[in-house]
C-alpha atoms as a PDB file:
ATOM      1  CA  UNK A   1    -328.642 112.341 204.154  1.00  0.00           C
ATOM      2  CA  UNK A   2    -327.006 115.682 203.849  1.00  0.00           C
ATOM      3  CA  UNK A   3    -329.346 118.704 203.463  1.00  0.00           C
ATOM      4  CA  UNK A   4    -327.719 119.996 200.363  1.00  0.00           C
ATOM      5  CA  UNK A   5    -328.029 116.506 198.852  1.00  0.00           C
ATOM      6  CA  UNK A   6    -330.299 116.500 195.506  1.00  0.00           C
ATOM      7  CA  UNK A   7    -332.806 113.594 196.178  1.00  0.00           C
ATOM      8  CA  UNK A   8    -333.242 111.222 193.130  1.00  0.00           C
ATOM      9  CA  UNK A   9    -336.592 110.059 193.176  1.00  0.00           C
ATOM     10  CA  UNK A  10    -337.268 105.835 191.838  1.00  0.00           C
ATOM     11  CA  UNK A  11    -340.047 103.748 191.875  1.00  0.00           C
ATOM     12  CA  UNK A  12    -339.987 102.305 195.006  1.00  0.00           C
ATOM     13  CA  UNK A  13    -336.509 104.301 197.040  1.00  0.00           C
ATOM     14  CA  UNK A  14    -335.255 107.693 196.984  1.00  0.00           C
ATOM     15  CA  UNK A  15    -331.281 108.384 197.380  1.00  0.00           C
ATOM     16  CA  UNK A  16    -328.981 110.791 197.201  1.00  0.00           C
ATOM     17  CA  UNK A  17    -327.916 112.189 193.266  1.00  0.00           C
ATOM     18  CA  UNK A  18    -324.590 110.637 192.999  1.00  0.00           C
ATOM     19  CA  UNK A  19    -321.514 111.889 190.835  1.00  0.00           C
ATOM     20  CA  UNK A  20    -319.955 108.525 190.899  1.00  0.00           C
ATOM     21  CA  UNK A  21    -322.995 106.312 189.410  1.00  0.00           C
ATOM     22  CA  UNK A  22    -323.655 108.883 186.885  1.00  0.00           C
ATOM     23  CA  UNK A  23    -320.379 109.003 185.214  1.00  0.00           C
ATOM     24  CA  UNK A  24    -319.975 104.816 185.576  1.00  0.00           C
ATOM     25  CA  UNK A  25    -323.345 105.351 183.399  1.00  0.00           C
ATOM     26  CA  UNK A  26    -321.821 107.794 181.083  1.00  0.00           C
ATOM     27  CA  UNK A  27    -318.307 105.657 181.077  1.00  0.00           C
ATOM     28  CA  UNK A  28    -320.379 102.803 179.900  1.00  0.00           C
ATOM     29  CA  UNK A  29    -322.242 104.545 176.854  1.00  0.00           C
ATOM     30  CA  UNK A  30    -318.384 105.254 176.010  1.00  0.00           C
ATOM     31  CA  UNK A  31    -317.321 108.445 177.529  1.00  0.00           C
ATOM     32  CA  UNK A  32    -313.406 108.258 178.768  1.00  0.00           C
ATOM     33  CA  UNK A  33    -314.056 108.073 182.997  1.00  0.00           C
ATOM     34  CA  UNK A  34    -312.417 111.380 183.107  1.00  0.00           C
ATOM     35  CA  UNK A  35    -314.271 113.386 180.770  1.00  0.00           C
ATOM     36  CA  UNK A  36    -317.384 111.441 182.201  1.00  0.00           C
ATOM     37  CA  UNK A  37    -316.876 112.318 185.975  1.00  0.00           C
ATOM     38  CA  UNK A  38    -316.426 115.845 184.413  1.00  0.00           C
ATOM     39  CA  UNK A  39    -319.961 116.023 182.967  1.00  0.00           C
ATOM     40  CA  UNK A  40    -321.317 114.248 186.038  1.00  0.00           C
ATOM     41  CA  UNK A  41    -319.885 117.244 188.175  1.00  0.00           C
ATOM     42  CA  UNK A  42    -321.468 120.019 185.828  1.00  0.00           C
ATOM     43  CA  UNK A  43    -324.755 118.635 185.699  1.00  0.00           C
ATOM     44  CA  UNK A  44    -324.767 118.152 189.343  1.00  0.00           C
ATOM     45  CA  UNK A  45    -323.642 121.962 189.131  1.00  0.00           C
ATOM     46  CA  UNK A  46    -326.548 122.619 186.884  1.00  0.00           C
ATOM     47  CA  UNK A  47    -329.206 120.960 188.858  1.00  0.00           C
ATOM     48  CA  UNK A  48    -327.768 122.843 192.610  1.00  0.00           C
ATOM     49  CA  UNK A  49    -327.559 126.125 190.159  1.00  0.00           C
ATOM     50  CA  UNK A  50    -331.354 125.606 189.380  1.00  0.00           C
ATOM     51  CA  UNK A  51    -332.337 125.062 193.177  1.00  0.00           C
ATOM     52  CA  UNK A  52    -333.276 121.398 192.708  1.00  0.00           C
ATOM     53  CA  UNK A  53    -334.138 119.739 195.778  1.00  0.00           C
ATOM     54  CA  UNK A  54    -335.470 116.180 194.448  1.00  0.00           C
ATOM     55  CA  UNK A  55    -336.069 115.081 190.995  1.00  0.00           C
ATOM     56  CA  UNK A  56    -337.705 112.303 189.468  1.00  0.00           C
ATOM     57  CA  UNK A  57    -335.252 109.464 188.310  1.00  0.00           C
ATOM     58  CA  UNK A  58    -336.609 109.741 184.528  1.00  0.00           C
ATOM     59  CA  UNK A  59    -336.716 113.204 184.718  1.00  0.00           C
ATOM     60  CA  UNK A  60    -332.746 112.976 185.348  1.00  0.00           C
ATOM     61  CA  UNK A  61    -332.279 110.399 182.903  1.00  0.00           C
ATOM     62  CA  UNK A  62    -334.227 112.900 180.084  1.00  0.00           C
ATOM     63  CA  UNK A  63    -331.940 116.042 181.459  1.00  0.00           C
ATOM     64  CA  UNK A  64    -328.195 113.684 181.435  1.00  0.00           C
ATOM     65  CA  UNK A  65    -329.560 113.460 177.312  1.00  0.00           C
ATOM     66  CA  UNK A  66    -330.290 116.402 176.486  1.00  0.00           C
ATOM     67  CA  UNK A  67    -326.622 117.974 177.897  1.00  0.00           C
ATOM     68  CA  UNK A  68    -324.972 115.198 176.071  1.00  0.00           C
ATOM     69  CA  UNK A  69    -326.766 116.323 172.869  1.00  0.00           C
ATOM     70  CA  UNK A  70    -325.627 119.808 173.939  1.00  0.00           C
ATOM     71  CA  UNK A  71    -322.214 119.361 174.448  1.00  0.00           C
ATOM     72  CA  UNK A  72    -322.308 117.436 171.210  1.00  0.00           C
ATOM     73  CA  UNK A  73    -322.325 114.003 172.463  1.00  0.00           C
ATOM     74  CA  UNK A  74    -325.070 112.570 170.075  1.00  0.00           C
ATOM     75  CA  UNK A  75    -324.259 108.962 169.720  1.00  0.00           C
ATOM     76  CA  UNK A  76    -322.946 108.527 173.605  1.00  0.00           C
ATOM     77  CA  UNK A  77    -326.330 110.680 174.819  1.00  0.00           C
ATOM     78  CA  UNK A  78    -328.479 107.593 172.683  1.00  0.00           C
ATOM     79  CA  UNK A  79    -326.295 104.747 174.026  1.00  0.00           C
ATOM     80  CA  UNK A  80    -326.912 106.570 177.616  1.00  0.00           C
ATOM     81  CA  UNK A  81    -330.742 106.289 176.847  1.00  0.00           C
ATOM     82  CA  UNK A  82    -330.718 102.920 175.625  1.00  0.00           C
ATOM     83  CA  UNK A  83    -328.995 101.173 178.226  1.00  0.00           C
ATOM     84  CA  UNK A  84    -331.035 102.739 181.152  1.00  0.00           C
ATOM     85  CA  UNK A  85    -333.793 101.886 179.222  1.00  0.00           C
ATOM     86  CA  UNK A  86    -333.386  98.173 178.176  1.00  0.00           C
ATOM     87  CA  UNK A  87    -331.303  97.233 181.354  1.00  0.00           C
ATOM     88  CA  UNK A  88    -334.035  98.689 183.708  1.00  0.00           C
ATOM     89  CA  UNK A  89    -336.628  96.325 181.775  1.00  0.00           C
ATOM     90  CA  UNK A  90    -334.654  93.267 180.735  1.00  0.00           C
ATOM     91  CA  UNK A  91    -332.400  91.012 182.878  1.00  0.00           C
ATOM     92  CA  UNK A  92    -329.175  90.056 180.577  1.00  0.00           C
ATOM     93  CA  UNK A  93    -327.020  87.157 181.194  1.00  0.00           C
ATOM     94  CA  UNK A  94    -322.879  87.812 179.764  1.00  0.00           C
ATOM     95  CA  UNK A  95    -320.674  84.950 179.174  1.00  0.00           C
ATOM     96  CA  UNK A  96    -316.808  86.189 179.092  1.00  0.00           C
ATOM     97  CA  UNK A  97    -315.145  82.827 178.334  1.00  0.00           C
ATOM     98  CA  UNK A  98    -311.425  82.531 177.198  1.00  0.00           C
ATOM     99  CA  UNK A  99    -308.415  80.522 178.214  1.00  0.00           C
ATOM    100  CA  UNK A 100    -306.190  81.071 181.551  1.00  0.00           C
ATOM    101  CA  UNK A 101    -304.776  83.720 181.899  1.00  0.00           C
ATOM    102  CA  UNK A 102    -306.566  85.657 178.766  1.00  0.00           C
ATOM    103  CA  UNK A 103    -308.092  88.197 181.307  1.00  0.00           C
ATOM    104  CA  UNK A 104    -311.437  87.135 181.839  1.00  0.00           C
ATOM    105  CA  UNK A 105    -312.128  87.983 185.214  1.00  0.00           C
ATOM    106  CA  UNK A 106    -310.599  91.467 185.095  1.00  0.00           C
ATOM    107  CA  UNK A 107    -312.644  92.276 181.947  1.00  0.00           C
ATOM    108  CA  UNK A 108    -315.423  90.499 183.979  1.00  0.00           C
ATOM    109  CA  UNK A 109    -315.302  93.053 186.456  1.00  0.00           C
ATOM    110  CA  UNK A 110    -314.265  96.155 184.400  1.00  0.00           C
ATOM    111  CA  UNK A 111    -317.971  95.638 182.477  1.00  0.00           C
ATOM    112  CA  UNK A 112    -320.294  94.777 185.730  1.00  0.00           C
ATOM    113  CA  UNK A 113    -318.457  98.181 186.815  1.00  0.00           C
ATOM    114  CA  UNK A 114    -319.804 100.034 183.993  1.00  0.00           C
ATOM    115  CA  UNK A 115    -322.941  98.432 183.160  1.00  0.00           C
ATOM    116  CA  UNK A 116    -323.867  98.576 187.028  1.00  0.00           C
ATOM    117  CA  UNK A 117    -324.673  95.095 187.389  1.00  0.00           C
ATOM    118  CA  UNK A 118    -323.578  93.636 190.953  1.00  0.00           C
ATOM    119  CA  UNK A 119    -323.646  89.945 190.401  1.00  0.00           C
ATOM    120  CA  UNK A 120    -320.340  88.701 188.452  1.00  0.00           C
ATOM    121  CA  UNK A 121    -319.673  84.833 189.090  1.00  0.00           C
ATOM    122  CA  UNK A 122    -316.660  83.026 188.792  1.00  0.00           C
ATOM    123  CA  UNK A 123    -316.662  79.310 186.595  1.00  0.00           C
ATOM    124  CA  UNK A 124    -313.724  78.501 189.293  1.00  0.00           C
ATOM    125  CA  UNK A 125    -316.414  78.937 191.888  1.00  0.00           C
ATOM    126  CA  UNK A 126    -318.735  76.809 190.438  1.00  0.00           C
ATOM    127  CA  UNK A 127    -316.526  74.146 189.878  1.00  0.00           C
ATOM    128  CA  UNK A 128    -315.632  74.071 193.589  1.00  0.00           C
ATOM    129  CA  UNK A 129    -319.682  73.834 193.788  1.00  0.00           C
ATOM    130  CA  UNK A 130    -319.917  70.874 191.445  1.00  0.00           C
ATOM    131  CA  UNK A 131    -317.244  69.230 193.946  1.00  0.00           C
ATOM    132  CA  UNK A 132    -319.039  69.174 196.150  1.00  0.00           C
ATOM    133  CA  UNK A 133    -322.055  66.951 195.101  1.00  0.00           C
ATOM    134  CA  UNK A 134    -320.188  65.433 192.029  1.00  0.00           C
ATOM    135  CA  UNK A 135    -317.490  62.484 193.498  1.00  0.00           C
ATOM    136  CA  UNK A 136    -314.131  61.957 192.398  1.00  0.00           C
ATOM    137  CA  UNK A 137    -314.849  58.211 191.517  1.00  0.00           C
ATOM    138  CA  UNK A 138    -317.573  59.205 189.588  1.00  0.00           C
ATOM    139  CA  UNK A 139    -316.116  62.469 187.421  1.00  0.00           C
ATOM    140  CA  UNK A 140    -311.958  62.171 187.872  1.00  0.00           C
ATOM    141  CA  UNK A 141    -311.242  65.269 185.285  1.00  0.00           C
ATOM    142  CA  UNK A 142    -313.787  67.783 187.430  1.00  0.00           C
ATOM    143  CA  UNK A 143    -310.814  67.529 190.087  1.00  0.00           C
ATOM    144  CA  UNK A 144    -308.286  68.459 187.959  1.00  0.00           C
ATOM    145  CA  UNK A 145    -307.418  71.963 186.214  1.00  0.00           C
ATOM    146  CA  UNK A 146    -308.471  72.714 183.270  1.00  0.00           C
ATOM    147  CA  UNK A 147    -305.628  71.904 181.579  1.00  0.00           C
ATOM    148  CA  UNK A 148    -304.809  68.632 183.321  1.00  0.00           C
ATOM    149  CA  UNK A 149    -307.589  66.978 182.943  1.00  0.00           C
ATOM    150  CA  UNK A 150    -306.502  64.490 180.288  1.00  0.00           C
ATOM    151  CA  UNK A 151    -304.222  62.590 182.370  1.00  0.00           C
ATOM    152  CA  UNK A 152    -307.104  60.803 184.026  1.00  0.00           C
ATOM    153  CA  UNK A 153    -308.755  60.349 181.092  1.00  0.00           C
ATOM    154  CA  UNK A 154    -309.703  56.514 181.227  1.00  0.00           C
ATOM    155  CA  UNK A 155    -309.538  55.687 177.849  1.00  0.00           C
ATOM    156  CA  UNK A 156    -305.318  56.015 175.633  1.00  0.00           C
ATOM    157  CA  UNK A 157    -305.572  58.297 173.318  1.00  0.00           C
ATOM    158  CA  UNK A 158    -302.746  58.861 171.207  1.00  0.00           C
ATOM    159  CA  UNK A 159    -302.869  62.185 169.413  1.00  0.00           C
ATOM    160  CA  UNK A 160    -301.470  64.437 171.964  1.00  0.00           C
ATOM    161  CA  UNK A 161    -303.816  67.458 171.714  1.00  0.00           C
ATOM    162  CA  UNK A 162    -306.671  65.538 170.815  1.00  0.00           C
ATOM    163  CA  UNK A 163    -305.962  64.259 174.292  1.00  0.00           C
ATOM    164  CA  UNK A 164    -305.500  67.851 175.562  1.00  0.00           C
ATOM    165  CA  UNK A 165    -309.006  68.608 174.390  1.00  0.00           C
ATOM    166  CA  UNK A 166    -310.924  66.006 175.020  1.00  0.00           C
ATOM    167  CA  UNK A 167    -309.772  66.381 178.610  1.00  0.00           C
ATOM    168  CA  UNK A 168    -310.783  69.612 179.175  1.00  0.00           C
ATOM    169  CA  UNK A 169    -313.911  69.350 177.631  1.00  0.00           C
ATOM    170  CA  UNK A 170    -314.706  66.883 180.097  1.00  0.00           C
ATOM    171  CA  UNK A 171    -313.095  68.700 183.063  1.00  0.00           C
ATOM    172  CA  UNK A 172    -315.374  71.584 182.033  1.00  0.00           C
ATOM    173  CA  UNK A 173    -319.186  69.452 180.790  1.00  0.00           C
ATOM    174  CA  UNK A 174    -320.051  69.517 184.449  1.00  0.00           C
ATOM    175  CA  UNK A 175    -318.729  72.507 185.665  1.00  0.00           C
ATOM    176  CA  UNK A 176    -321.085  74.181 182.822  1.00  0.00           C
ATOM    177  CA  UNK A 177    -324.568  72.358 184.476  1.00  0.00           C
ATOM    178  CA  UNK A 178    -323.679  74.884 186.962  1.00  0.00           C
ATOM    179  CA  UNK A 179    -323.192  77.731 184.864  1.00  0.00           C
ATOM    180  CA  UNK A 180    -326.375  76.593 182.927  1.00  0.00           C
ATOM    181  CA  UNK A 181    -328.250  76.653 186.745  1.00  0.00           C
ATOM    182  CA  UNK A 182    -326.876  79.975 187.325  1.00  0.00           C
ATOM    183  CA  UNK A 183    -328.205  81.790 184.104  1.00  0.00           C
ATOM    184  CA  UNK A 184    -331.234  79.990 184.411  1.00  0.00           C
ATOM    185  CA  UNK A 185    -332.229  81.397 188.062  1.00  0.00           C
ATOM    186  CA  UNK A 186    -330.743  85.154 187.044  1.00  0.00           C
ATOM    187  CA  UNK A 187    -333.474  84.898 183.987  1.00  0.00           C
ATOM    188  CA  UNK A 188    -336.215  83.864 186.576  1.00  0.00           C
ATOM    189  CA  UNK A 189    -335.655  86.326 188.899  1.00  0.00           C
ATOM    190  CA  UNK A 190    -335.058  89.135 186.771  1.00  0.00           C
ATOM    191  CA  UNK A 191    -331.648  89.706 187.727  1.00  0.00           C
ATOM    192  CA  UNK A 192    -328.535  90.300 185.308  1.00  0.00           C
ATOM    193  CA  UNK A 193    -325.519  88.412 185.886  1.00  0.00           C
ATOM    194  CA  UNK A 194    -321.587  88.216 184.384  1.00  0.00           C
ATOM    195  CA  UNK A 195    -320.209  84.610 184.346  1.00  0.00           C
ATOM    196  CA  UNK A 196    -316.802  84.110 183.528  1.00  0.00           C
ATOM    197  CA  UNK A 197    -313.674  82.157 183.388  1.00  0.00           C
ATOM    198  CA  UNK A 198    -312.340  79.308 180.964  1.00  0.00           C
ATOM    199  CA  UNK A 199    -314.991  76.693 181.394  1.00  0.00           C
ATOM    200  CA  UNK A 200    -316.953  78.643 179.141  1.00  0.00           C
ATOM    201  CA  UNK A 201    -316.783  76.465 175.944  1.00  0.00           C
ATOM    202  CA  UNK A 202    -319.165  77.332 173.034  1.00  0.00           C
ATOM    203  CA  UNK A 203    -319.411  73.714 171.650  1.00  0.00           C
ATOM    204  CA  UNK A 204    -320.568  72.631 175.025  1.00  0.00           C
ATOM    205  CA  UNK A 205    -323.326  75.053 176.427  1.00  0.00           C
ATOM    206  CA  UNK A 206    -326.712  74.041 174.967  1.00  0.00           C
ATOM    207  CA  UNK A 207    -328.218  75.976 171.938  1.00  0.00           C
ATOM    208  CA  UNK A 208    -330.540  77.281 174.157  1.00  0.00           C
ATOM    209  CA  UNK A 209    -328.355  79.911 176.062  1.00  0.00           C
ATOM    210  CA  UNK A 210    -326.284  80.486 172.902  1.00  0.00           C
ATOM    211  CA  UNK A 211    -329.437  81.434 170.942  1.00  0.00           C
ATOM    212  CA  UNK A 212    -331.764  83.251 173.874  1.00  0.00           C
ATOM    213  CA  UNK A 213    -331.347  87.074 173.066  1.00  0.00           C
ATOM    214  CA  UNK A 214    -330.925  87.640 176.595  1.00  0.00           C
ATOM    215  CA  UNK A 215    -327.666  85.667 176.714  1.00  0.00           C
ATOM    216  CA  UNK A 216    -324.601  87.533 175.187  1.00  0.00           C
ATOM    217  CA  UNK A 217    -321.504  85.127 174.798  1.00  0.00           C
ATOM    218  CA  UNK A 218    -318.147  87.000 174.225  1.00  0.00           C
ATOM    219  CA  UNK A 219    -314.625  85.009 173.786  1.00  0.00           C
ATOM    220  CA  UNK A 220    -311.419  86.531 175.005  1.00  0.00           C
ATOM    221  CA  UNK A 221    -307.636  85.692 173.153  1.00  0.00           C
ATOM    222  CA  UNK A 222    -304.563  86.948 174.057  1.00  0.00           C
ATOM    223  CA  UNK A 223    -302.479  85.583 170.256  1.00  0.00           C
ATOM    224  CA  UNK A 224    -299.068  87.053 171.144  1.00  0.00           C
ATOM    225  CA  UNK A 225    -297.524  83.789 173.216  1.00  0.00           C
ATOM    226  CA  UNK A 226    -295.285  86.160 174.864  1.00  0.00           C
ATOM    227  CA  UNK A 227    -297.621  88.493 175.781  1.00  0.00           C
ATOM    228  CA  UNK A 228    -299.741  85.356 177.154  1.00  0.00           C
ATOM    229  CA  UNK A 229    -297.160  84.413 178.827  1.00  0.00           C
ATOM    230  CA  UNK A 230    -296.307  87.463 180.966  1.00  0.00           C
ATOM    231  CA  UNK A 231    -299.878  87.628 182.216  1.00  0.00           C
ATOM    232  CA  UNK A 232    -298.622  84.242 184.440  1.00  0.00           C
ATOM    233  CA  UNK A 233    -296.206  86.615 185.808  1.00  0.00           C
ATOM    234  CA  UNK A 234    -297.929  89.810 186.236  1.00  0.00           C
ATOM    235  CA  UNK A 235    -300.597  87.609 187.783  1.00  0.00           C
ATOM    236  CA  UNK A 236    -298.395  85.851 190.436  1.00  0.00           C
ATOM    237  CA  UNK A 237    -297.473  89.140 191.882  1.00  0.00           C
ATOM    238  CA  UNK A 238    -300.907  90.444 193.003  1.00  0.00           C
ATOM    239  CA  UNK A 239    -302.338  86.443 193.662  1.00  0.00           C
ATOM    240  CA  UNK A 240    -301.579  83.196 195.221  1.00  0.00           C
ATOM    241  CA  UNK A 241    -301.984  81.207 192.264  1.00  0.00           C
ATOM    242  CA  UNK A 242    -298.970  79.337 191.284  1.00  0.00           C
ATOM    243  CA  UNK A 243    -297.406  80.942 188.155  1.00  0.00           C
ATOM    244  CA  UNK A 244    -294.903  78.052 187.774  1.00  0.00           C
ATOM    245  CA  UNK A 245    -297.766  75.994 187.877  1.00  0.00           C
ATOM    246  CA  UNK A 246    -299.496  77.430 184.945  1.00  0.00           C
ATOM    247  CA  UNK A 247    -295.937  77.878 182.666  1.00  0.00           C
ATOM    248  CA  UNK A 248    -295.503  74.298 182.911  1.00  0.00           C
ATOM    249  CA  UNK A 249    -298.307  74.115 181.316  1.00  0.00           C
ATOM    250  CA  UNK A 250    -298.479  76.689 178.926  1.00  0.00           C
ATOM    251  CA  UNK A 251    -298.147  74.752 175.594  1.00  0.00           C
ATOM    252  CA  UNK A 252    -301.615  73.343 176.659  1.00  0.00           C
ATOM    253  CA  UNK A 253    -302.720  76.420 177.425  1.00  0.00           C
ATOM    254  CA  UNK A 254    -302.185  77.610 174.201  1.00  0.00           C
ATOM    255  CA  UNK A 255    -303.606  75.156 172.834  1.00  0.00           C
ATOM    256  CA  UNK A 256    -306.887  75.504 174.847  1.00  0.00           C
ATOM    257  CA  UNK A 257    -306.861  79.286 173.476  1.00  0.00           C
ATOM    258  CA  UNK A 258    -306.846  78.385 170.443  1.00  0.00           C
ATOM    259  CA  UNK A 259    -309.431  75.958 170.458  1.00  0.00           C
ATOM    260  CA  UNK A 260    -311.546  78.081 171.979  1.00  0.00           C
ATOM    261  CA  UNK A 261    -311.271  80.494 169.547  1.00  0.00           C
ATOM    262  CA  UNK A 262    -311.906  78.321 166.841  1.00  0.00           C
ATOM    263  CA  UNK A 263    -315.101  77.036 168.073  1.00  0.00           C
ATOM    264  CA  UNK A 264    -316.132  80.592 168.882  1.00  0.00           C
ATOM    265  CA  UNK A 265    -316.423  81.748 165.309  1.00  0.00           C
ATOM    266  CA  UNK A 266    -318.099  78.740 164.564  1.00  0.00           C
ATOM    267  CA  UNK A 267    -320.783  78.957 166.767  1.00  0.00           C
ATOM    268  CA  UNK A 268    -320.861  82.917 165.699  1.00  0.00           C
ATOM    269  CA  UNK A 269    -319.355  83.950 169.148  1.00  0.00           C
ATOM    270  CA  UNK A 270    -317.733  87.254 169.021  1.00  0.00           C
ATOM    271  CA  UNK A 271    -313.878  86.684 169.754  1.00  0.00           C
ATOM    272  CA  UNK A 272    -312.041  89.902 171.094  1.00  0.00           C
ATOM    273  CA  UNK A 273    -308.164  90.035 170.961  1.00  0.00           C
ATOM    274  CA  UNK A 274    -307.808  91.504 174.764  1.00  0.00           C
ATOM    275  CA  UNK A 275    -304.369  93.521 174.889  1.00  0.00           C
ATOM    276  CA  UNK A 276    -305.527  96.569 176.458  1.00  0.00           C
ATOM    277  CA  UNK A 277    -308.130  96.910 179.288  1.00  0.00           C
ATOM    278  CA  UNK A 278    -309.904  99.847 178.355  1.00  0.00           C
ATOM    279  CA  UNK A 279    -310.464  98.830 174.121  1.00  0.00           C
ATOM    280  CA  UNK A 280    -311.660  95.424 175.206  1.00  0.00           C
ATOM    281  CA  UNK A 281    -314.319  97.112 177.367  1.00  0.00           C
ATOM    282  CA  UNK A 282    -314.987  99.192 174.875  1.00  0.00           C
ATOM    283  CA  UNK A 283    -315.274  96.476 172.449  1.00  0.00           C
ATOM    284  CA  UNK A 284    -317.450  94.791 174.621  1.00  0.00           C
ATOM    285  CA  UNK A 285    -319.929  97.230 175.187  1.00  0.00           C
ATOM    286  CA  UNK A 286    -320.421  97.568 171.749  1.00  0.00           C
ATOM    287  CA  UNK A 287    -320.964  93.998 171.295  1.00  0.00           C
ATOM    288  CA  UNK A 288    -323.380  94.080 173.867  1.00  0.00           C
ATOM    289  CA  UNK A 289    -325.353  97.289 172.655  1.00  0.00           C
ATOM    290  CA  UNK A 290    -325.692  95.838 169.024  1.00  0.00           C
ATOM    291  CA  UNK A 291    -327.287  92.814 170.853  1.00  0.00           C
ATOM    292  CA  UNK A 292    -329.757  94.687 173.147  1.00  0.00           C
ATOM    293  CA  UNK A 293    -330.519  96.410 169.519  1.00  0.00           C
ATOM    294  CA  UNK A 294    -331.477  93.005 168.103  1.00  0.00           C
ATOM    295  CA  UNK A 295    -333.881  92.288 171.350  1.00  0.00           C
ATOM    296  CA  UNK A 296    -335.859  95.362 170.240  1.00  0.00           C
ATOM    297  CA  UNK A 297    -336.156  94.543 166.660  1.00  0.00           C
ATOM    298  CA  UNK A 298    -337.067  90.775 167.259  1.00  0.00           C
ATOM    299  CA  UNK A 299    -339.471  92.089 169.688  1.00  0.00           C
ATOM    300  CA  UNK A 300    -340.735  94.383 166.956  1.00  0.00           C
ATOM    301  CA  UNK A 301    -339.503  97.930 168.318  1.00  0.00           C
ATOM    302  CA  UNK A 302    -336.914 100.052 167.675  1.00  0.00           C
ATOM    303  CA  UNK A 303    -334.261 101.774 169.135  1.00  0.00           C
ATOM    304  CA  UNK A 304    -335.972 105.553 168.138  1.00  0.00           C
ATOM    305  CA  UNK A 305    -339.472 104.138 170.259  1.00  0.00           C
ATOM    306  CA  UNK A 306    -337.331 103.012 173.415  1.00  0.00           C
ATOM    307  CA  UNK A 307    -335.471 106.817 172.830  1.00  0.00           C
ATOM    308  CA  UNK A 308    -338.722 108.763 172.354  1.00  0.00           C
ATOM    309  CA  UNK A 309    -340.277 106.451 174.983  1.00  0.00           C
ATOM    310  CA  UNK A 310    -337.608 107.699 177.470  1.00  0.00           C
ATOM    311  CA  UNK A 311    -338.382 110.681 176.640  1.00  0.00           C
END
């Protein structure tokens, strides 16, 4: 450690005061990242200018509030409080589900960035998982893509995205025992988690998860087809999947999309038209903050007691 560090004092470690993590946590209650890394400098200027060698991590967390109230930042300063807060206390598992190509896993990342959470899992890696113990004999569509799937379905069907559905529902029933097995050992060990990708499907993931308040289920939809369909190539450029691959294919896509979206809103899943990055975050993380608001109230609190608690 550097001797002019400013020691942050936890429960259990001590570490250096850092810039960086402060404005991610200010960038999450909504701040813009520059005008957050901008705060994080002057109360880092603040603290030096007061001769603070080490300070006690709540302590901090009490001093960040009361310069956001300051500088006029009310509502961010309470969203600041109440994610420390609840987050610190309460593992949360978030589902980002959505079509290929829709932007999951970059919105995926974007969030676990803000909200400081490390462990953000892939449904394409589970998949590869399932593989493993599931055979090909036994489940045919699990080796397929998503949107695939149906052309080893064993029975004829005849309506042609009927067929498209059914066969990526089941290309994705097994795939989701995994994601199931995943959220349940996060909850058990305390540990908050971000699952995504397009195996996510509302209709299919038990009740339980879709109705524990420490699961939060967002949908992703990209409506403008052409939009959709320059992700493909945007994507191709920066990846080795095959973009011809996935144009082929696109009508089925599309068709996936929508169905996801459908049975989104009727399971009550929040659906968020993802054009740009930074409003879908933002979108997001207000989805996610009314939710940790309905934890406290079904657990009888409220948002002021966690505040004044923090306090």
């Amino acid at each position: 450690m550097n001797s002019e560090d400013i020691i942050v004092i936890g429960k259990k470690i001590k570490m250096p005061f850092s810039k960086g993590i402060l404005a991610r946590s200010l960038t999450a209650a909504g701040l813009k990242p520059s005008i957050a890394y901008k705060l994080a400098l002057e109360i880092y200027e603040m603290l030096k200018k007061e001769n603070i060698k080490e300070i006690d991590k709540d302590e901090l967390r009490r001093r960040v509030y009361y310069f956001l109230i300051e500088k006029n930042y009310e509502e961010i300063a309470k969203r600041y409080l109440l994610w420390r807060a609840i987050l610190n206390k309460k593992p949360i598992s978030i589902l980002i589900g959505g079509a290929s190509g829709v932007g999951t896993s970059t919105i995926a990342f974007e969030l676990a960035s803000r909200l400081g959470i490390s462990s953000v899992i892939g449904t394409d890696s589970i998949r590869e998982v399932m593989r493993k113990v599931i055979s090909r004999e036994l489940v045919p569509t699990l080796y397929e893509s998503s949107y695939t799937a149906w052309k080893v379905l064993r029975e004829e069907i005849k309506d042609e995205e009927k067929k498209y559905i059914i066969g990526f529902e089941r290309h994705c029933e097994s795939v989701l025992v995994g994601v199931e097995g995943v959220i349940d050992r996060a909850l058990l060990e305390g540990q908050s988690v971000i699952i995504e990708g397009t195996h996510l499907v509302p209709s299919l993931i038990s009740n339980k998860y879709l109705e524990s308040p420490n699961v939060i289920f967002i949908t992703l939809t990209v409506s403008d087809e052409k939009l959709h369909k320059m992700r493909f190539y945007a994507r191709g450029k920066v990846s080795n999947r095959p973009t011809e691959r996935y144009l082929r294919h696109f009508k089925i896509i599309r068709i996936i999309n929508e169905y996801l979206v459908v049975t989104s809103k009727k399971k009550g899943i929040p659906v968020v038209e993802n054009i740009n990055i930074s409003k879908t975050v933002e979108e997001c993380l207000n989805i996610i903050t009314e939710k940790l608001k309905r934890i406290l109230e079904m657990e009888g609190g409220r948002v002021e007691d966690v505040l004044e608690e923090s306090l």
